[in-house]
PDB file of N, CA and C in Angstrom:
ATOM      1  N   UNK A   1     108.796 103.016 103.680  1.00  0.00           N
ATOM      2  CA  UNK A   1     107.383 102.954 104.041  1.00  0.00           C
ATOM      3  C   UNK A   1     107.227 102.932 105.563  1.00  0.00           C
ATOM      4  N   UNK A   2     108.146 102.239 106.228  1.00  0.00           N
ATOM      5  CA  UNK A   2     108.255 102.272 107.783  1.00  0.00           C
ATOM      6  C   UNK A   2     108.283 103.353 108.046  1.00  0.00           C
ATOM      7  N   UNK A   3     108.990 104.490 107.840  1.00  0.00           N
ATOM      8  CA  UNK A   3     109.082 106.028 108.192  1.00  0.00           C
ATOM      9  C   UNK A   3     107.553 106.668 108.407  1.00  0.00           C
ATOM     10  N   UNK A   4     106.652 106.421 107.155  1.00  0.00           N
ATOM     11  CA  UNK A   4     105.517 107.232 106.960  1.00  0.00           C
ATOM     12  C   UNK A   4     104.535 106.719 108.034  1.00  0.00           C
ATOM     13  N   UNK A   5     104.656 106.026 109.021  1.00  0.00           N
ATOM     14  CA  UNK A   5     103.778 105.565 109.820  1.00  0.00           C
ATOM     15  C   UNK A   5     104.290 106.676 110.847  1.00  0.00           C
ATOM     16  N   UNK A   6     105.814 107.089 111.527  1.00  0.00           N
ATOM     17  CA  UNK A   6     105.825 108.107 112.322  1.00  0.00           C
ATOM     18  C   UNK A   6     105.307 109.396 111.832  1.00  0.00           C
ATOM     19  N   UNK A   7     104.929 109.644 110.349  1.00  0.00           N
ATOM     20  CA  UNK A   7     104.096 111.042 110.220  1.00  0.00           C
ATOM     21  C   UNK A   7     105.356 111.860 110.006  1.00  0.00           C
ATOM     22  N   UNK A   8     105.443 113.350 110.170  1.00  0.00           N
ATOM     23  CA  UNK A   8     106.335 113.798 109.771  1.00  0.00           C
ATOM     24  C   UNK A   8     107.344 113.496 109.562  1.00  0.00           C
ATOM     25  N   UNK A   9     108.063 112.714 110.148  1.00  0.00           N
ATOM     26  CA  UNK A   9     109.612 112.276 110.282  1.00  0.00           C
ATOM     27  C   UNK A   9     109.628 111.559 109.035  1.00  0.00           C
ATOM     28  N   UNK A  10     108.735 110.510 108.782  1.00  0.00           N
ATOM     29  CA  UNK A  10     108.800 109.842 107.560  1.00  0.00           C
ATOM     30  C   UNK A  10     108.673 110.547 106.492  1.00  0.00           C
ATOM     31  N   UNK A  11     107.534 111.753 106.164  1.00  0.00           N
ATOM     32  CA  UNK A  11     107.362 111.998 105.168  1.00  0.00           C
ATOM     33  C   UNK A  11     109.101 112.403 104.432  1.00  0.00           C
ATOM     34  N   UNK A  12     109.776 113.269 105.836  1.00  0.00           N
ATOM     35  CA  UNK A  12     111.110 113.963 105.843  1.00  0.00           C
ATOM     36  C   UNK A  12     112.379 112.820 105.026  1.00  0.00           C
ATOM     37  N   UNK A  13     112.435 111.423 105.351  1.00  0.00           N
ATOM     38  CA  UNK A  13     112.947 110.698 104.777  1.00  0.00           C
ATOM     39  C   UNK A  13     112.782 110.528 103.205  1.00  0.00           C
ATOM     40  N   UNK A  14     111.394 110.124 103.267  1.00  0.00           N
ATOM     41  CA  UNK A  14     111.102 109.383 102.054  1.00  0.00           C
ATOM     42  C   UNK A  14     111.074 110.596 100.804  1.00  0.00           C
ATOM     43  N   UNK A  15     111.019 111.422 101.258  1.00  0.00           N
ATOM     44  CA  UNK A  15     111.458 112.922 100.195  1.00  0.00           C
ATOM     45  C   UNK A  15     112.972 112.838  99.627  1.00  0.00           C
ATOM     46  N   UNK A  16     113.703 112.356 100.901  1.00  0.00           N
ATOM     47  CA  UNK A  16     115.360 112.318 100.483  1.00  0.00           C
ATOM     48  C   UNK A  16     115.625 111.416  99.748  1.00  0.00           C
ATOM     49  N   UNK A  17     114.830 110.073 100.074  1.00  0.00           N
ATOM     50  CA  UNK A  17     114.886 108.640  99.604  1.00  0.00           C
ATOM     51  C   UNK A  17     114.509 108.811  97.930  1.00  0.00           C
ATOM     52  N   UNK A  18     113.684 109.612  97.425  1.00  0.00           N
ATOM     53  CA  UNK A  18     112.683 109.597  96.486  1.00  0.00           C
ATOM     54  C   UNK A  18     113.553 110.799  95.432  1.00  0.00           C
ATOM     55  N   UNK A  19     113.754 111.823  95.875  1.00  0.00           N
ATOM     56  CA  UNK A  19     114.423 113.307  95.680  1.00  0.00           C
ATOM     57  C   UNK A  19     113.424 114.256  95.542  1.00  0.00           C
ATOM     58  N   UNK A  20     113.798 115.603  94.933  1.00  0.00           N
ATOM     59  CA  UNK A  20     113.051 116.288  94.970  1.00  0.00           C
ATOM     60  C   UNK A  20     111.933 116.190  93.961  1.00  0.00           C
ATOM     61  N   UNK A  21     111.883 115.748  92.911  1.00  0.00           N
ATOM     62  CA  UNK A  21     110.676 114.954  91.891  1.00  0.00           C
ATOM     63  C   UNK A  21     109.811 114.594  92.798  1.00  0.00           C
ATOM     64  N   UNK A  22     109.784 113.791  93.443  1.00  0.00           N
ATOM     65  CA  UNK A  22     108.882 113.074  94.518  1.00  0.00           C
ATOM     66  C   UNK A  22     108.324 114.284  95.372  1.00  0.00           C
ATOM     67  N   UNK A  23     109.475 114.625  95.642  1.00  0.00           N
ATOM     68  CA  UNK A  23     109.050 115.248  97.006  1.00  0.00           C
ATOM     69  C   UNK A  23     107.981 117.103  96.446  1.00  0.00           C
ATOM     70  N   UNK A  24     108.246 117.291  95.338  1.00  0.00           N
ATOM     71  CA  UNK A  24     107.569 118.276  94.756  1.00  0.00           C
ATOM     72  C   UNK A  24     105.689 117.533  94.523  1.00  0.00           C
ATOM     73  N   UNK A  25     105.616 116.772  93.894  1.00  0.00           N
ATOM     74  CA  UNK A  25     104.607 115.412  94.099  1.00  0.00           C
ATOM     75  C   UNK A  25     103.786 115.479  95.301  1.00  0.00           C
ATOM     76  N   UNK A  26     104.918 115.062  96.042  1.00  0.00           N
ATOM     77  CA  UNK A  26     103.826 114.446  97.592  1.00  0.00           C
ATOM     78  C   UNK A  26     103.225 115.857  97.919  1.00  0.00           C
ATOM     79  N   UNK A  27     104.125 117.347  97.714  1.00  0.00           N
ATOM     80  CA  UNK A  27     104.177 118.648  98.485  1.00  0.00           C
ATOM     81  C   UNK A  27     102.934 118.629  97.760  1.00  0.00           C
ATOM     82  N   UNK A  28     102.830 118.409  96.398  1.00  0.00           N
ATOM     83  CA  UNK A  28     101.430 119.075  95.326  1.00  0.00           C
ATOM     84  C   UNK A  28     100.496 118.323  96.037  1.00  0.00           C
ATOM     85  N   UNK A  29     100.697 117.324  96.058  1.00  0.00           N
ATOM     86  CA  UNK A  29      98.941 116.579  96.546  1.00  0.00           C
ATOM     87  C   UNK A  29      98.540 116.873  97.689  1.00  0.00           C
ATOM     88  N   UNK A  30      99.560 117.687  98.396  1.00  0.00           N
ATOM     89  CA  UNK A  30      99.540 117.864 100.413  1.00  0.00           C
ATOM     90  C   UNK A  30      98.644 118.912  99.863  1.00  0.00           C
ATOM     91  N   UNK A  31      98.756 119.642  99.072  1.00  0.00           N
ATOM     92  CA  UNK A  31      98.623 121.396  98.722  1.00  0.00           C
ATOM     93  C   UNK A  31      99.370 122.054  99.844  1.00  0.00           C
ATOM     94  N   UNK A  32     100.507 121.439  99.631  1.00  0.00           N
ATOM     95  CA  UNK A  32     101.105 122.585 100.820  1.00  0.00           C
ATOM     96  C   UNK A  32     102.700 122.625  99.996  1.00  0.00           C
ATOM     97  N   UNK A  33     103.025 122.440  98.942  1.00  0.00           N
ATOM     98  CA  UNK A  33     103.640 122.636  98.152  1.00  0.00           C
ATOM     99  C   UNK A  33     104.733 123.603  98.752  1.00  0.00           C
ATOM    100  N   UNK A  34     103.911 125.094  98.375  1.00  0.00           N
ATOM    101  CA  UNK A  34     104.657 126.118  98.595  1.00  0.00           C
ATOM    102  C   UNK A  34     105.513 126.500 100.203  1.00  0.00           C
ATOM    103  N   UNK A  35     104.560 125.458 101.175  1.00  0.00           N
ATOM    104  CA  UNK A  35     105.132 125.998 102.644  1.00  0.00           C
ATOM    105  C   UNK A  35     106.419 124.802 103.135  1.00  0.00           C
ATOM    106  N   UNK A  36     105.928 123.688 102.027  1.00  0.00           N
ATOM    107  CA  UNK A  36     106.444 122.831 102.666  1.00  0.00           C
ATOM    108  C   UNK A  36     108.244 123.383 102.286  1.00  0.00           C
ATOM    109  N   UNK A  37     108.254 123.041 100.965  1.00  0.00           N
ATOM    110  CA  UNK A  37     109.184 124.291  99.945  1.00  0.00           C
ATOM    111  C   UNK A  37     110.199 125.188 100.653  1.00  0.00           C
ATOM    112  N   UNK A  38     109.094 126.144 101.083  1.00  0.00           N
ATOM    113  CA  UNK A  38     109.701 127.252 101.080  1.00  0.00           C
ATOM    114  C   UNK A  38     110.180 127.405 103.367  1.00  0.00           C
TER     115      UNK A  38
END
């Protein structure tokens, strides 16, 4: 949770922390899914 306060850098952790389940999740609700992704 400390990470997500620096903003990108955190989101970048807590994706690894979480895996890609999560991190498909956070990408859907960003709607940036596909850029974040790809």
């Amino acid at each position: 949770m400390r990470g997500a306060r620096k903003g990108a850098g955190g989101c970048a952790i807590l994706r690894k922390a979480f895996g890609r389940a999560a991190g498909r999740l956070v990408a859907f609700l960003d709607g940036s899914g596909p850029k974040l992704q790809g």
